[in-house]
PDB file of N, CA and C in Angstrom:
ATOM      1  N   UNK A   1       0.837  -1.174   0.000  1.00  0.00           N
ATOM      2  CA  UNK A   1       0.000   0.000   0.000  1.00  0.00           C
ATOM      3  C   UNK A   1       0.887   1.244   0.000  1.00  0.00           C
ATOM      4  N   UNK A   2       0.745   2.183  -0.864  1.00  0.00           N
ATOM      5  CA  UNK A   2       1.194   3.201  -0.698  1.00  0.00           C
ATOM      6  C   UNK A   2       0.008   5.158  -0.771  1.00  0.00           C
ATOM      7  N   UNK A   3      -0.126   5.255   0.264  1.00  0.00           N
ATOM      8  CA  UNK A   3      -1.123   6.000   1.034  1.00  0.00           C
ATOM      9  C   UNK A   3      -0.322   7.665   0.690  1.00  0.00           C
ATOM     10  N   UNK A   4      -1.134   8.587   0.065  1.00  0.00           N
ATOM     11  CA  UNK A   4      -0.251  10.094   0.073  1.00  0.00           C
ATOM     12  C   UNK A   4      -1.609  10.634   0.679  1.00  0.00           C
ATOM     13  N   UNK A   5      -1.503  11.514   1.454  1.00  0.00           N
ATOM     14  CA  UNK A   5      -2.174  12.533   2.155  1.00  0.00           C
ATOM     15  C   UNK A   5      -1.842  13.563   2.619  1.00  0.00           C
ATOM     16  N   UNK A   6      -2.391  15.156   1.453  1.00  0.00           N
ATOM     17  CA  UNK A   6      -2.065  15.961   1.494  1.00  0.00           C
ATOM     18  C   UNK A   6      -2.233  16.758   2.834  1.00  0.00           C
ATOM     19  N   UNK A   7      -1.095  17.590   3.173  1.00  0.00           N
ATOM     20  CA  UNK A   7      -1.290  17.713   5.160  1.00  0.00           C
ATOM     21  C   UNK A   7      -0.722  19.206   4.957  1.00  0.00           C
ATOM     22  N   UNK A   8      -1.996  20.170   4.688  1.00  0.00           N
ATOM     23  CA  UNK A   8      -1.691  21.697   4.757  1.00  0.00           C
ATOM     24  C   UNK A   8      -1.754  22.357   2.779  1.00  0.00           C
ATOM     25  N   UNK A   9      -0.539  23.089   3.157  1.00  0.00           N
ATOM     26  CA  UNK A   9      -0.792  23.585   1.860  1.00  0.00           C
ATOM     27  C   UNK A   9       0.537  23.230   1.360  1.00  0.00           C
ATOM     28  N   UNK A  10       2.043  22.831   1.763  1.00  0.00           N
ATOM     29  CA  UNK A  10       2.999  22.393   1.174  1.00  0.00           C
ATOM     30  C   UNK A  10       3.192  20.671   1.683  1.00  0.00           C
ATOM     31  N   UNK A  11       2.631  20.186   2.049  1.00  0.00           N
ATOM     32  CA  UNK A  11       3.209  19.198   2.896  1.00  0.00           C
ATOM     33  C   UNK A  11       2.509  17.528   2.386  1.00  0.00           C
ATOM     34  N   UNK A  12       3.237  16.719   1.917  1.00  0.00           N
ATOM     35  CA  UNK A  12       2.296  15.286   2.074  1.00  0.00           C
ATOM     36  C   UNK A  12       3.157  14.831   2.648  1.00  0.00           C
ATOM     37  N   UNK A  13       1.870  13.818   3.371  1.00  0.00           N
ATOM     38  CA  UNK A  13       2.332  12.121   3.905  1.00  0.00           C
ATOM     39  C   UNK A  13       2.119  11.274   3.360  1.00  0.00           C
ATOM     40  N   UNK A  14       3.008  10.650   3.198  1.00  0.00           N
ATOM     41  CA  UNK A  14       3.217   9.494   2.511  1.00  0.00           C
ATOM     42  C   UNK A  14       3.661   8.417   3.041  1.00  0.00           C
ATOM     43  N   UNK A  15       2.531   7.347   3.209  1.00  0.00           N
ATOM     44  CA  UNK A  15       2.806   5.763   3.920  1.00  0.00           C
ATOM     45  C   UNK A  15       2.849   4.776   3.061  1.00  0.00           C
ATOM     46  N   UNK A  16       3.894   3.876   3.675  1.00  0.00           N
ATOM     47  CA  UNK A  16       4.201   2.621   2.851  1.00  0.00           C
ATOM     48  C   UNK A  16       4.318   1.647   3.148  1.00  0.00           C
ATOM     49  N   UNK A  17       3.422   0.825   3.181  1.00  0.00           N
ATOM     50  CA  UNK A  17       3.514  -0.910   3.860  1.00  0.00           C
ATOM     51  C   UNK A  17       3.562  -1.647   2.538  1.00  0.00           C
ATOM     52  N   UNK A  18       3.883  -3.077   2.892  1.00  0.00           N
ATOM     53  CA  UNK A  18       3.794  -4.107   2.113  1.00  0.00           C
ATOM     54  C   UNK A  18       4.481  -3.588   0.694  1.00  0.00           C
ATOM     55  N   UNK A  19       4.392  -4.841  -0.293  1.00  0.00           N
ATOM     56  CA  UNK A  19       5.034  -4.709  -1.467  1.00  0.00           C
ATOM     57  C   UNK A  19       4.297  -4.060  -2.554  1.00  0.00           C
ATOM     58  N   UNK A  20       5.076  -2.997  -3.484  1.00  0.00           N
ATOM     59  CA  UNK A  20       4.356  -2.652  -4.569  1.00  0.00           C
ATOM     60  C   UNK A  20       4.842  -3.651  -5.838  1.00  0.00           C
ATOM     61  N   UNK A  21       3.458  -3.635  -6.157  1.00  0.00           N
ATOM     62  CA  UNK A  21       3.130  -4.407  -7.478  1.00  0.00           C
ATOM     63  C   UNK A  21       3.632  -3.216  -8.877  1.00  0.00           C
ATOM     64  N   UNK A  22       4.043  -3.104 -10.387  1.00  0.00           N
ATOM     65  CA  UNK A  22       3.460  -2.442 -11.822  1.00  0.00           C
ATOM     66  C   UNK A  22       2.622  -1.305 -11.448  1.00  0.00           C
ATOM     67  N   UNK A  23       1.148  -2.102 -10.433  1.00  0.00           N
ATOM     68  CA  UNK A  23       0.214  -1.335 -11.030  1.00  0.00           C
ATOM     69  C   UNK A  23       0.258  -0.402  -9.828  1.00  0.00           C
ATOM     70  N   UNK A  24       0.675  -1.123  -8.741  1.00  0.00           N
ATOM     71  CA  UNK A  24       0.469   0.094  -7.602  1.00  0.00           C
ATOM     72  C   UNK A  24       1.523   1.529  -7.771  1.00  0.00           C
ATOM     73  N   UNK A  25       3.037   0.974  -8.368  1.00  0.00           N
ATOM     74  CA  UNK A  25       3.647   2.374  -8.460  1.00  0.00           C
ATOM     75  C   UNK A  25       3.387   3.032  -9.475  1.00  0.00           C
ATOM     76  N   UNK A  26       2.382   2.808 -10.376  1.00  0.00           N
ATOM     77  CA  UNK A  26       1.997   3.838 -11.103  1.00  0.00           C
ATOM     78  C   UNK A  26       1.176   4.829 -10.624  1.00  0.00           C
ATOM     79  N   UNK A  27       0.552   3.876  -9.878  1.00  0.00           N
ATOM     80  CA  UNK A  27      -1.014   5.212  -9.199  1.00  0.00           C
ATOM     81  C   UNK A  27       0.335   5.849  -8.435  1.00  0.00           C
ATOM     82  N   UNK A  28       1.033   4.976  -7.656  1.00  0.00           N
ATOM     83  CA  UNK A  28       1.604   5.580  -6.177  1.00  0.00           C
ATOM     84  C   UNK A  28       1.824   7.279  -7.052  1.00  0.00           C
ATOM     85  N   UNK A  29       2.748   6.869  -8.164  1.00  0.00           N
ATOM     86  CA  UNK A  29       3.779   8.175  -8.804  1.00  0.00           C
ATOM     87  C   UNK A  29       2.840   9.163  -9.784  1.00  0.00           C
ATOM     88  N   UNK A  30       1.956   8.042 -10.090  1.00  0.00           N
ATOM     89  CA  UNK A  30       0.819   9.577 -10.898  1.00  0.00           C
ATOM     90  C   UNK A  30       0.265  10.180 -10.086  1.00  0.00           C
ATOM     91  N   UNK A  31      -0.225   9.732  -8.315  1.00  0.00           N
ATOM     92  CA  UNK A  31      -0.805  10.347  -7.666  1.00  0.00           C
ATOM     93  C   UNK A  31       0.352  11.886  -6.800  1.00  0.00           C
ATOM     94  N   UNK A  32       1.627  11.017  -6.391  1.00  0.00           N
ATOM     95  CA  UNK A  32       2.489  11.637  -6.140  1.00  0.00           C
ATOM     96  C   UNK A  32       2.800  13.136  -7.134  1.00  0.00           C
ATOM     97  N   UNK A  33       3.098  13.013  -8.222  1.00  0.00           N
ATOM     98  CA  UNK A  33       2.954  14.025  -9.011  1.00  0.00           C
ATOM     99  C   UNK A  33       1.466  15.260  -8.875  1.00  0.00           C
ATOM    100  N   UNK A  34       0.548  14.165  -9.228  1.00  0.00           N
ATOM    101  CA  UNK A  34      -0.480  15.039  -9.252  1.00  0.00           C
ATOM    102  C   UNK A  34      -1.063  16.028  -7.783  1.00  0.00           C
ATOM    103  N   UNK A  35      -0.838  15.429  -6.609  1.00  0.00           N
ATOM    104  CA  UNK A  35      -1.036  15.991  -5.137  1.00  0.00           C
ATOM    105  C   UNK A  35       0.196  16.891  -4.877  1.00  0.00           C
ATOM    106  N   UNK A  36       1.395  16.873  -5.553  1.00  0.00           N
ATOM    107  CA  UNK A  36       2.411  18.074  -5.370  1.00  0.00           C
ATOM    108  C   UNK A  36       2.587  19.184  -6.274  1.00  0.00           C
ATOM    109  N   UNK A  37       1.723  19.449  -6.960  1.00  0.00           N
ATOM    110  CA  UNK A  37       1.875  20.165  -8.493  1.00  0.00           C
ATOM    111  C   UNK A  37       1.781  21.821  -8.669  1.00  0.00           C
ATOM    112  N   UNK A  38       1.251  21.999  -7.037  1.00  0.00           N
ATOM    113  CA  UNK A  38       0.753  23.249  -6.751  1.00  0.00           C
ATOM    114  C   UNK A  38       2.152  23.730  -5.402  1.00  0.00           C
ATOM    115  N   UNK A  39       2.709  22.552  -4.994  1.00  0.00           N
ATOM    116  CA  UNK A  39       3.980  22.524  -3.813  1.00  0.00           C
ATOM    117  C   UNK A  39       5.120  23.408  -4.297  1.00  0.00           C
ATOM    118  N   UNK A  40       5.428  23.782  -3.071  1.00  0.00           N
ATOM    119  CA  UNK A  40       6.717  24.959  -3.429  1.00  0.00           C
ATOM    120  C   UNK A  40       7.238  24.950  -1.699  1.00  0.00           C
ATOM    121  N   UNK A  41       8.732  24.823  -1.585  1.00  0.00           N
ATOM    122  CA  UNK A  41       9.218  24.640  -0.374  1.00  0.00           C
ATOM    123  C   UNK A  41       8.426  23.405   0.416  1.00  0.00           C
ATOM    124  N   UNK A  42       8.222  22.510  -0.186  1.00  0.00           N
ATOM    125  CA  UNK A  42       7.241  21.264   0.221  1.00  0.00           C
ATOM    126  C   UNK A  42       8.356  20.427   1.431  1.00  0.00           C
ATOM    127  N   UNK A  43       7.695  19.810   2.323  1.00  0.00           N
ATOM    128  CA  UNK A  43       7.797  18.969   3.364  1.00  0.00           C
ATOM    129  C   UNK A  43       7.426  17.568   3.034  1.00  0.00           C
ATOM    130  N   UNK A  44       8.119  16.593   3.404  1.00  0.00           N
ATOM    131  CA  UNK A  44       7.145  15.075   3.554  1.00  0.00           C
ATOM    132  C   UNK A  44       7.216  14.647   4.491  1.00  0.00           C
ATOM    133  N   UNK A  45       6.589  13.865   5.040  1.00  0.00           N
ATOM    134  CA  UNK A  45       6.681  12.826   6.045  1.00  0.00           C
ATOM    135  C   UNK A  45       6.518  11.327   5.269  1.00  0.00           C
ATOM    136  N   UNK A  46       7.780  10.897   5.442  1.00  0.00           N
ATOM    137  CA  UNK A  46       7.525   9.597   5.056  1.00  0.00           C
ATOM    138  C   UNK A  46       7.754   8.139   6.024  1.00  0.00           C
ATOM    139  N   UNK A  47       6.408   7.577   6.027  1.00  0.00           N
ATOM    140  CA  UNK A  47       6.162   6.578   6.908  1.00  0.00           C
ATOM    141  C   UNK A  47       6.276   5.070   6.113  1.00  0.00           C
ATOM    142  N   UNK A  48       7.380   4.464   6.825  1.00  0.00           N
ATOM    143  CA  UNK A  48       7.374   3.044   6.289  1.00  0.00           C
ATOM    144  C   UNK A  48       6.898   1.978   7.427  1.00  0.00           C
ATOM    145  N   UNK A  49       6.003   1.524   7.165  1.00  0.00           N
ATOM    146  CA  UNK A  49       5.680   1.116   8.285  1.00  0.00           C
ATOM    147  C   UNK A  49       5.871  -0.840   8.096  1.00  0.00           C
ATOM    148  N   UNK A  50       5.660  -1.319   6.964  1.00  0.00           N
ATOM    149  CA  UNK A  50       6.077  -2.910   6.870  1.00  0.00           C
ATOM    150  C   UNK A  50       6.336  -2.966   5.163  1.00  0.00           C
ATOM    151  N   UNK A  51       8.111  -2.704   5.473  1.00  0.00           N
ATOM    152  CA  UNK A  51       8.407  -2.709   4.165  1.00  0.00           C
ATOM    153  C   UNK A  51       9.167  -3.825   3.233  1.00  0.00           C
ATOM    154  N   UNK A  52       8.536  -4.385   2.723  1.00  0.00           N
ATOM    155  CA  UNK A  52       9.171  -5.269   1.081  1.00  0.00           C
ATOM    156  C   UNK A  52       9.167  -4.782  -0.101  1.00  0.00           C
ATOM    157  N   UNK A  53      10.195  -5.365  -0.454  1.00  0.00           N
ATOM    158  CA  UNK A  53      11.166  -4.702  -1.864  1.00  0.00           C
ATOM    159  C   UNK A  53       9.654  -5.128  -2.779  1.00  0.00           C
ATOM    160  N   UNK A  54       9.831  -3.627  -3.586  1.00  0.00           N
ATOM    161  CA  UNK A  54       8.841  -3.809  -4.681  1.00  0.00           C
ATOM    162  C   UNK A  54       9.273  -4.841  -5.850  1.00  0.00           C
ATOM    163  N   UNK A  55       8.396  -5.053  -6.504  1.00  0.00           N
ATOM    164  CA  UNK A  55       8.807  -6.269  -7.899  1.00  0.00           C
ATOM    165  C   UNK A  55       9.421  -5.305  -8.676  1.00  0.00           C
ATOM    166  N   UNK A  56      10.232  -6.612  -9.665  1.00  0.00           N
ATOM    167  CA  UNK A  56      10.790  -5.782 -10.943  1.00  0.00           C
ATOM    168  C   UNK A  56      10.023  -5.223 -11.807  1.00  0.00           C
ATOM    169  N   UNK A  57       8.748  -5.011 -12.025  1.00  0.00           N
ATOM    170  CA  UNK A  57       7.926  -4.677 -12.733  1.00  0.00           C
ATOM    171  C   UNK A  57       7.581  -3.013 -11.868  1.00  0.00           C
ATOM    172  N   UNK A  58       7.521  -3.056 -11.200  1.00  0.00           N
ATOM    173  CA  UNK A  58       7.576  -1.490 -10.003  1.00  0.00           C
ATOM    174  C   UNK A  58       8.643  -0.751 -10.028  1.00  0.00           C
ATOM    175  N   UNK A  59       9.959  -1.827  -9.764  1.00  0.00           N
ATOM    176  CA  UNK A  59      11.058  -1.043 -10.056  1.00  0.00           C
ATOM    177  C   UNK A  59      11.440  -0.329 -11.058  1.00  0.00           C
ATOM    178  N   UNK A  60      11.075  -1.115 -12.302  1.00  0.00           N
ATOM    179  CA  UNK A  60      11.345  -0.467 -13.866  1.00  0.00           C
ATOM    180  C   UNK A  60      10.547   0.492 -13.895  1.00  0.00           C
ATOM    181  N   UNK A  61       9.440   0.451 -13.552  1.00  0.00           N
ATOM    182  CA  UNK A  61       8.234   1.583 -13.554  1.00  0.00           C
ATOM    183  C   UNK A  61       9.025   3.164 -13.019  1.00  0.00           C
ATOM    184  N   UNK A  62       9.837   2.809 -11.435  1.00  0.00           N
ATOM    185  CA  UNK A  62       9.895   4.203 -11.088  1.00  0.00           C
ATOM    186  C   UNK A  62      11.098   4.238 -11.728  1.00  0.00           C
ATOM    187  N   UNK A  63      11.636   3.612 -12.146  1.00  0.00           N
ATOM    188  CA  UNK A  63      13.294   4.014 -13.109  1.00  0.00           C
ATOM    189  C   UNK A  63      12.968   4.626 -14.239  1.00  0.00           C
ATOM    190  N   UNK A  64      11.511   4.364 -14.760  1.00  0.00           N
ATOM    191  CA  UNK A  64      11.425   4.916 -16.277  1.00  0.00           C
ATOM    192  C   UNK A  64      10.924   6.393 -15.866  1.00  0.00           C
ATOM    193  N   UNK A  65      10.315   6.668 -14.558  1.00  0.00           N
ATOM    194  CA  UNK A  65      10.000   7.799 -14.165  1.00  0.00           C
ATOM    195  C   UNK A  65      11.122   8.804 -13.611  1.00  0.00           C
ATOM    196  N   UNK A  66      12.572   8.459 -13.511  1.00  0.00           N
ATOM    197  CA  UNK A  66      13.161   9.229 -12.949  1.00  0.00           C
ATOM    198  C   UNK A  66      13.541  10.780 -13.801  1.00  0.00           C
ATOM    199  N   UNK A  67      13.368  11.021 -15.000  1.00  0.00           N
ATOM    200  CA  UNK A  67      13.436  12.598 -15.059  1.00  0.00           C
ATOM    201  C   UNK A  67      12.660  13.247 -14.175  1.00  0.00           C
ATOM    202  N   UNK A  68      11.202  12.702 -15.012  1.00  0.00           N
ATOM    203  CA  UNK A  68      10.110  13.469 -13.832  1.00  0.00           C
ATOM    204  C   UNK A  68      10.434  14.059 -12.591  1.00  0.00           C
ATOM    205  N   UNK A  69      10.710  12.660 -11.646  1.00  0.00           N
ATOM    206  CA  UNK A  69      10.640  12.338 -10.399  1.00  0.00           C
ATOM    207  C   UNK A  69      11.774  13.555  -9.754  1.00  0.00           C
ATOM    208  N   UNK A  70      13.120  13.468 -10.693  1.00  0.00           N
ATOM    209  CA  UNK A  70      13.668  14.676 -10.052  1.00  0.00           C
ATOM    210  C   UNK A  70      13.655  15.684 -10.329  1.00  0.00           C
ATOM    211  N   UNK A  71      12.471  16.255 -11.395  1.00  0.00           N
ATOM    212  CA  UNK A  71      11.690  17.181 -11.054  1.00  0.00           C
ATOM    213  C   UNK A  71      10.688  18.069 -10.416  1.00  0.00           C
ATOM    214  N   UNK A  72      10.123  16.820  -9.908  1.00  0.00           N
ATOM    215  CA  UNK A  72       9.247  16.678  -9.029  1.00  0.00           C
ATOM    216  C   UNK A  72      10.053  16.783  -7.208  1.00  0.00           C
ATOM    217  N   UNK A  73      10.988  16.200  -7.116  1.00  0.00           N
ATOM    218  CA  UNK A  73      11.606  16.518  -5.753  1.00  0.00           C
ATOM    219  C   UNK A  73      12.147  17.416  -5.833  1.00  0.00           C
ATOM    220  N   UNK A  74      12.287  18.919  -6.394  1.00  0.00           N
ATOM    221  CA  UNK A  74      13.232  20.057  -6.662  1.00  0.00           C
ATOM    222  C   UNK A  74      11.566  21.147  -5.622  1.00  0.00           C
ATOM    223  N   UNK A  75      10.554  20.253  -5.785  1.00  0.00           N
ATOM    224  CA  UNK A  75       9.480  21.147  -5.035  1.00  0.00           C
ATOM    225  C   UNK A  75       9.592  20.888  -3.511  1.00  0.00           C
ATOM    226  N   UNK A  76      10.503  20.151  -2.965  1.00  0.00           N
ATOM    227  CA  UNK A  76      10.228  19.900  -1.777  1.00  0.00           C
ATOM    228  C   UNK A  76      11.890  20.044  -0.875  1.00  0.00           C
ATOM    229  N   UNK A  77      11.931  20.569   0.405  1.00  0.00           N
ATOM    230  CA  UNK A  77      12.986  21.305   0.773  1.00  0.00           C
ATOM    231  C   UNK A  77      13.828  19.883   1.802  1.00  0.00           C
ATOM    232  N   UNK A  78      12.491  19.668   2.898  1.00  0.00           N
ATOM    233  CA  UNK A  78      12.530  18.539   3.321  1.00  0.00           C
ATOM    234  C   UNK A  78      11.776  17.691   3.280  1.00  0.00           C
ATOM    235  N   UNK A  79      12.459  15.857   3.937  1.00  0.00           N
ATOM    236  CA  UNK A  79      11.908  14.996   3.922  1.00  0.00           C
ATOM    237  C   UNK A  79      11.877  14.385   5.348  1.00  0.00           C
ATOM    238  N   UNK A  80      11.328  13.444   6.272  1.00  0.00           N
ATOM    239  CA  UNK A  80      11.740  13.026   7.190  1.00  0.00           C
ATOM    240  C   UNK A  80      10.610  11.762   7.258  1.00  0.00           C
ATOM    241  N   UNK A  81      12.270  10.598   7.431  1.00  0.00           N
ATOM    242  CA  UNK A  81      11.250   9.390   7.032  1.00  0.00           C
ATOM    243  C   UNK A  81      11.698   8.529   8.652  1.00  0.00           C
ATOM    244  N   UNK A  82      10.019   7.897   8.518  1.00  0.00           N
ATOM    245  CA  UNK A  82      10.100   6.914   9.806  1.00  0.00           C
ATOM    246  C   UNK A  82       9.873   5.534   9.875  1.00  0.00           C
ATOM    247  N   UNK A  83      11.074   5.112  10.387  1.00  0.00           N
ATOM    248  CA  UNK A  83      11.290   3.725  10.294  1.00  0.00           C
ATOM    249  C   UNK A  83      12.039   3.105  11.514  1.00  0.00           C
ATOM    250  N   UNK A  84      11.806   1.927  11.817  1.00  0.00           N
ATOM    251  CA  UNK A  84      12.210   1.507  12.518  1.00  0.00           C
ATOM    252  C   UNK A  84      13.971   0.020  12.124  1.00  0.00           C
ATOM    253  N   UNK A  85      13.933   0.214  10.829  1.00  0.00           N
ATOM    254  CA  UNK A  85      14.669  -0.432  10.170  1.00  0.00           C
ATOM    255  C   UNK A  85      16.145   0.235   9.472  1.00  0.00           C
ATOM    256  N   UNK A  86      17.216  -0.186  10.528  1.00  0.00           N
ATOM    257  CA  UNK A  86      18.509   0.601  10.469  1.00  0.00           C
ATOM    258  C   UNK A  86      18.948   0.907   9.015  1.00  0.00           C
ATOM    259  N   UNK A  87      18.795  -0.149   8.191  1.00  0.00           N
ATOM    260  CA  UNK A  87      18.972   0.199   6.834  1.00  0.00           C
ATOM    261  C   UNK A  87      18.312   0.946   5.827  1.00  0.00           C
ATOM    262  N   UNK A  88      17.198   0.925   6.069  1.00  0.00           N
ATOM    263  CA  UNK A  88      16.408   1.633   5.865  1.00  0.00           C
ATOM    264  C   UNK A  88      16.729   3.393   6.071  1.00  0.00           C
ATOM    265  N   UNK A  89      17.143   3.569   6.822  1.00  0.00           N
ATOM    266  CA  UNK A  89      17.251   4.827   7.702  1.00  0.00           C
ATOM    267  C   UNK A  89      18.385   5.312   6.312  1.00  0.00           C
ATOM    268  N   UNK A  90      19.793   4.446   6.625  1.00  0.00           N
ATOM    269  CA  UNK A  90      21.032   5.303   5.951  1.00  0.00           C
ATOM    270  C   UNK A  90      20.721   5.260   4.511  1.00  0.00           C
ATOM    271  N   UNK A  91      19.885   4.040   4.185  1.00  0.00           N
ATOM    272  CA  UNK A  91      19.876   4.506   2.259  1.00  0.00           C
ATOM    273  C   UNK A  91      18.819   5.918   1.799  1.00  0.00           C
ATOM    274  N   UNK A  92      17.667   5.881   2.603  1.00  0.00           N
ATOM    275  CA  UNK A  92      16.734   7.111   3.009  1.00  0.00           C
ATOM    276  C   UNK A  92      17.996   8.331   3.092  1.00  0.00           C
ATOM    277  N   UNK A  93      19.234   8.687   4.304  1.00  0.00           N
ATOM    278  CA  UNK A  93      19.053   9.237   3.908  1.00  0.00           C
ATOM    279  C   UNK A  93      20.504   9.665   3.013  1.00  0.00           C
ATOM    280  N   UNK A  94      21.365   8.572   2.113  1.00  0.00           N
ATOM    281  CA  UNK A  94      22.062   8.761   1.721  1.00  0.00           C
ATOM    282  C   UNK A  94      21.698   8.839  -0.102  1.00  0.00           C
ATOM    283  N   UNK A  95      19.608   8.469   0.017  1.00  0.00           N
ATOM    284  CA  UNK A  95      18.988   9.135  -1.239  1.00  0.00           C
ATOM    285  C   UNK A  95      18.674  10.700  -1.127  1.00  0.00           C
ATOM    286  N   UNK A  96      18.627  11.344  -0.037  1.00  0.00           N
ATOM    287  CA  UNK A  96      19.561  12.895  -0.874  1.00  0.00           C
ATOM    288  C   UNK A  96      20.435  13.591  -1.617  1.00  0.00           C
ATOM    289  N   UNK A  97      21.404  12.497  -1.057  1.00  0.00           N
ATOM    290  CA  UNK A  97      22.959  13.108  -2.378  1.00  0.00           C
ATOM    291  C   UNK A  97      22.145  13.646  -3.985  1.00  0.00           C
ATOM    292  N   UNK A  98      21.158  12.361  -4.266  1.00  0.00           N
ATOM    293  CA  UNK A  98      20.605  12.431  -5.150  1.00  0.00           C
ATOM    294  C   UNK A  98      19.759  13.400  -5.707  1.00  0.00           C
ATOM    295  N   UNK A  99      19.262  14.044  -4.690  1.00  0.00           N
ATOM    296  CA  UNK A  99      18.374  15.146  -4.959  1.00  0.00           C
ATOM    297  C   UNK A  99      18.632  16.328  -4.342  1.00  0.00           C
ATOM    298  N   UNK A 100      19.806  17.257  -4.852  1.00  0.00           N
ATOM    299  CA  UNK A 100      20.056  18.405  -4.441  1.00  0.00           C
ATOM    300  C   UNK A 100      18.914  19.191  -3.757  1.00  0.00           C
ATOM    301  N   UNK A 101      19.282  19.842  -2.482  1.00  0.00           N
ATOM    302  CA  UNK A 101      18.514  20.786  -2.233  1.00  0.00           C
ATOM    303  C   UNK A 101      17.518  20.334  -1.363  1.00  0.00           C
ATOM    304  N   UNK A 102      17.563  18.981  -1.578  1.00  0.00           N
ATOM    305  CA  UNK A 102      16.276  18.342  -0.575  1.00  0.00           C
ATOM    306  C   UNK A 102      17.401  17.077   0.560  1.00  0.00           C
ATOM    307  N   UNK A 103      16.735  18.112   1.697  1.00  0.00           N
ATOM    308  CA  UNK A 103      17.205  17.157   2.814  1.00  0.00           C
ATOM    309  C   UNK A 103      16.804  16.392   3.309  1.00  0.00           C
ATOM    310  N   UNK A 104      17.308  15.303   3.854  1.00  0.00           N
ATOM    311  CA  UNK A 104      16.227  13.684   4.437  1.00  0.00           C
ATOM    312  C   UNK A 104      16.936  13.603   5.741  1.00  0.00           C
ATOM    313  N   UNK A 105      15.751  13.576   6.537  1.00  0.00           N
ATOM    314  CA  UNK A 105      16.534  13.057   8.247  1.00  0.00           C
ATOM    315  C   UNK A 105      15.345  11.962   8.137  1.00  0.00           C
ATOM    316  N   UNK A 106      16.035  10.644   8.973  1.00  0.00           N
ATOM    317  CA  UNK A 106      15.497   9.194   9.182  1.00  0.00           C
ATOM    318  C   UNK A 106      15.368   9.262  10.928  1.00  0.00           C
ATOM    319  N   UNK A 107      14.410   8.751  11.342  1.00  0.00           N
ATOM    320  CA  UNK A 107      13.572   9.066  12.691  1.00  0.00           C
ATOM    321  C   UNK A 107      13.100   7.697  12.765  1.00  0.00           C
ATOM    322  N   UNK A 108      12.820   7.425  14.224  1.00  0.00           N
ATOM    323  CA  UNK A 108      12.180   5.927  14.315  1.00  0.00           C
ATOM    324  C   UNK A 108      11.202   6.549  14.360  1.00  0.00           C
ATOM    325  N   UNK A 109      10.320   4.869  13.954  1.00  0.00           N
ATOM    326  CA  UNK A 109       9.141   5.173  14.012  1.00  0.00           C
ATOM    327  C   UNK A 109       8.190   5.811  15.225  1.00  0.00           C
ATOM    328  N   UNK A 110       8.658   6.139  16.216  1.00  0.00           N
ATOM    329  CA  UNK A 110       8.213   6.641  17.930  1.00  0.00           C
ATOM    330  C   UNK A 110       8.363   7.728  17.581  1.00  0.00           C
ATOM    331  N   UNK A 111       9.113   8.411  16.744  1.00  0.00           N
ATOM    332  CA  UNK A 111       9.790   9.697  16.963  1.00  0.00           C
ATOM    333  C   UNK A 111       8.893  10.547  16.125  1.00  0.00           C
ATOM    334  N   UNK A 112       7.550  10.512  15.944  1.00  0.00           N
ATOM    335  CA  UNK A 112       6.785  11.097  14.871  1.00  0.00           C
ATOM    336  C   UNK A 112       7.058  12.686  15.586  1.00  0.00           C
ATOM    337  N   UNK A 113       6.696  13.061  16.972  1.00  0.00           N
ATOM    338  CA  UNK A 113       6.979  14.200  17.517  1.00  0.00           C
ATOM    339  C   UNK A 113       8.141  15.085  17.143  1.00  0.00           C
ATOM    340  N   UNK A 114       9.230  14.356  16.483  1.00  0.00           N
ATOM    341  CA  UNK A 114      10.508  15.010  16.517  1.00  0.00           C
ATOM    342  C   UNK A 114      10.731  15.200  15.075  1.00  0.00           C
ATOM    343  N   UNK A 115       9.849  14.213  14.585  1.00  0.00           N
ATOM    344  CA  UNK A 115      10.157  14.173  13.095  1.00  0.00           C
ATOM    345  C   UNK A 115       9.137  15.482  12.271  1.00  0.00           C
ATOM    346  N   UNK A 116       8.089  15.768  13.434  1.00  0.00           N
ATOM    347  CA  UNK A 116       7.288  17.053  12.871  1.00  0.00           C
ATOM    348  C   UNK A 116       7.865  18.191  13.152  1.00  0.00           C
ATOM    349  N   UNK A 117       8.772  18.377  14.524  1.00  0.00           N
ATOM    350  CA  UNK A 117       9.427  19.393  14.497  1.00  0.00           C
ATOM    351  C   UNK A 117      10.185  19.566  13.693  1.00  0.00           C
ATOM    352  N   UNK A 118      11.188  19.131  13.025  1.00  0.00           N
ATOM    353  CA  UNK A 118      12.124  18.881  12.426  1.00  0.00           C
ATOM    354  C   UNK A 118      11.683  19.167  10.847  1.00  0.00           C
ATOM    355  N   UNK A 119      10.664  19.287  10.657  1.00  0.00           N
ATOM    356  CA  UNK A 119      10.191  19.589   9.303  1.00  0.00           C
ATOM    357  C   UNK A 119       9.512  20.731   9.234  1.00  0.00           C
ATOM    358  N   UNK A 120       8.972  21.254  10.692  1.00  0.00           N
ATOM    359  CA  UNK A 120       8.583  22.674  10.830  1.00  0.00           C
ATOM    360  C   UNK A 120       9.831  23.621  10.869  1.00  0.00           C
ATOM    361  N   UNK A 121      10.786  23.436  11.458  1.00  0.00           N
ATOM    362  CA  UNK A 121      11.964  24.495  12.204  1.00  0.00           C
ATOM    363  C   UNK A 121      12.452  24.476  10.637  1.00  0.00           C
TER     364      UNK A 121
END
């Protein structure tokens, strides 16, 4: 499942359990696009809450999307993702390098309190 819920006027959340299928990262990334389109200095919260590697059919999907996609993250300043899974944490947030300009701090999942400050300040 992958869940976006727009939270204000720059900000989505975005939750992610279980495995994406083809068809789910298409909605996930047409929806993603379409709910940030109006974003400027945008925030996320990103919640992983029971995560498996998407199929190769998902994967190719968001690989064929990556111009877009880092066009689409040039709208957002920060990220702050929650997980309780150590690896998780450093590839989160050593996928900034990737996207100039946008910073990622990794928070356990308890830490939702710190992880909202942290995206307000």
């Amino acid at each position: 499942m992958f869940k976006i819920t727009q939270h204000g006027v720059n900000r989505l959340d975005i939750e992610l359990s279980g495995k994406l299928d083809t068809e789910e990262m298409k909605f996930a990334l047409d929806e993603l696009i379409s709910k940030s389109k109006d974003i400027k200095n945008g925030k996320m919260l990103y919640e992983i809450i029971d995560f498996h590697l998407p199929s190769l059919g998902a994967i190719a999907m968001e690989f064929s999307r990556s111009p877009s996609m880092f066009g689409l993250m040039k709208k957002f300043d920060r990220a702050a993702v929650l997980t309780d899974k150590i690896w998780l944490k450093k590839v989160s947030e050593l996928e900034g390098i990737f996207y100039p300009g946008l910073e990622i701090k990794a928070f356990n999942s308890d830490q939702r309190a710190e992880a909202e400050d942290w995206l307000s300040s």
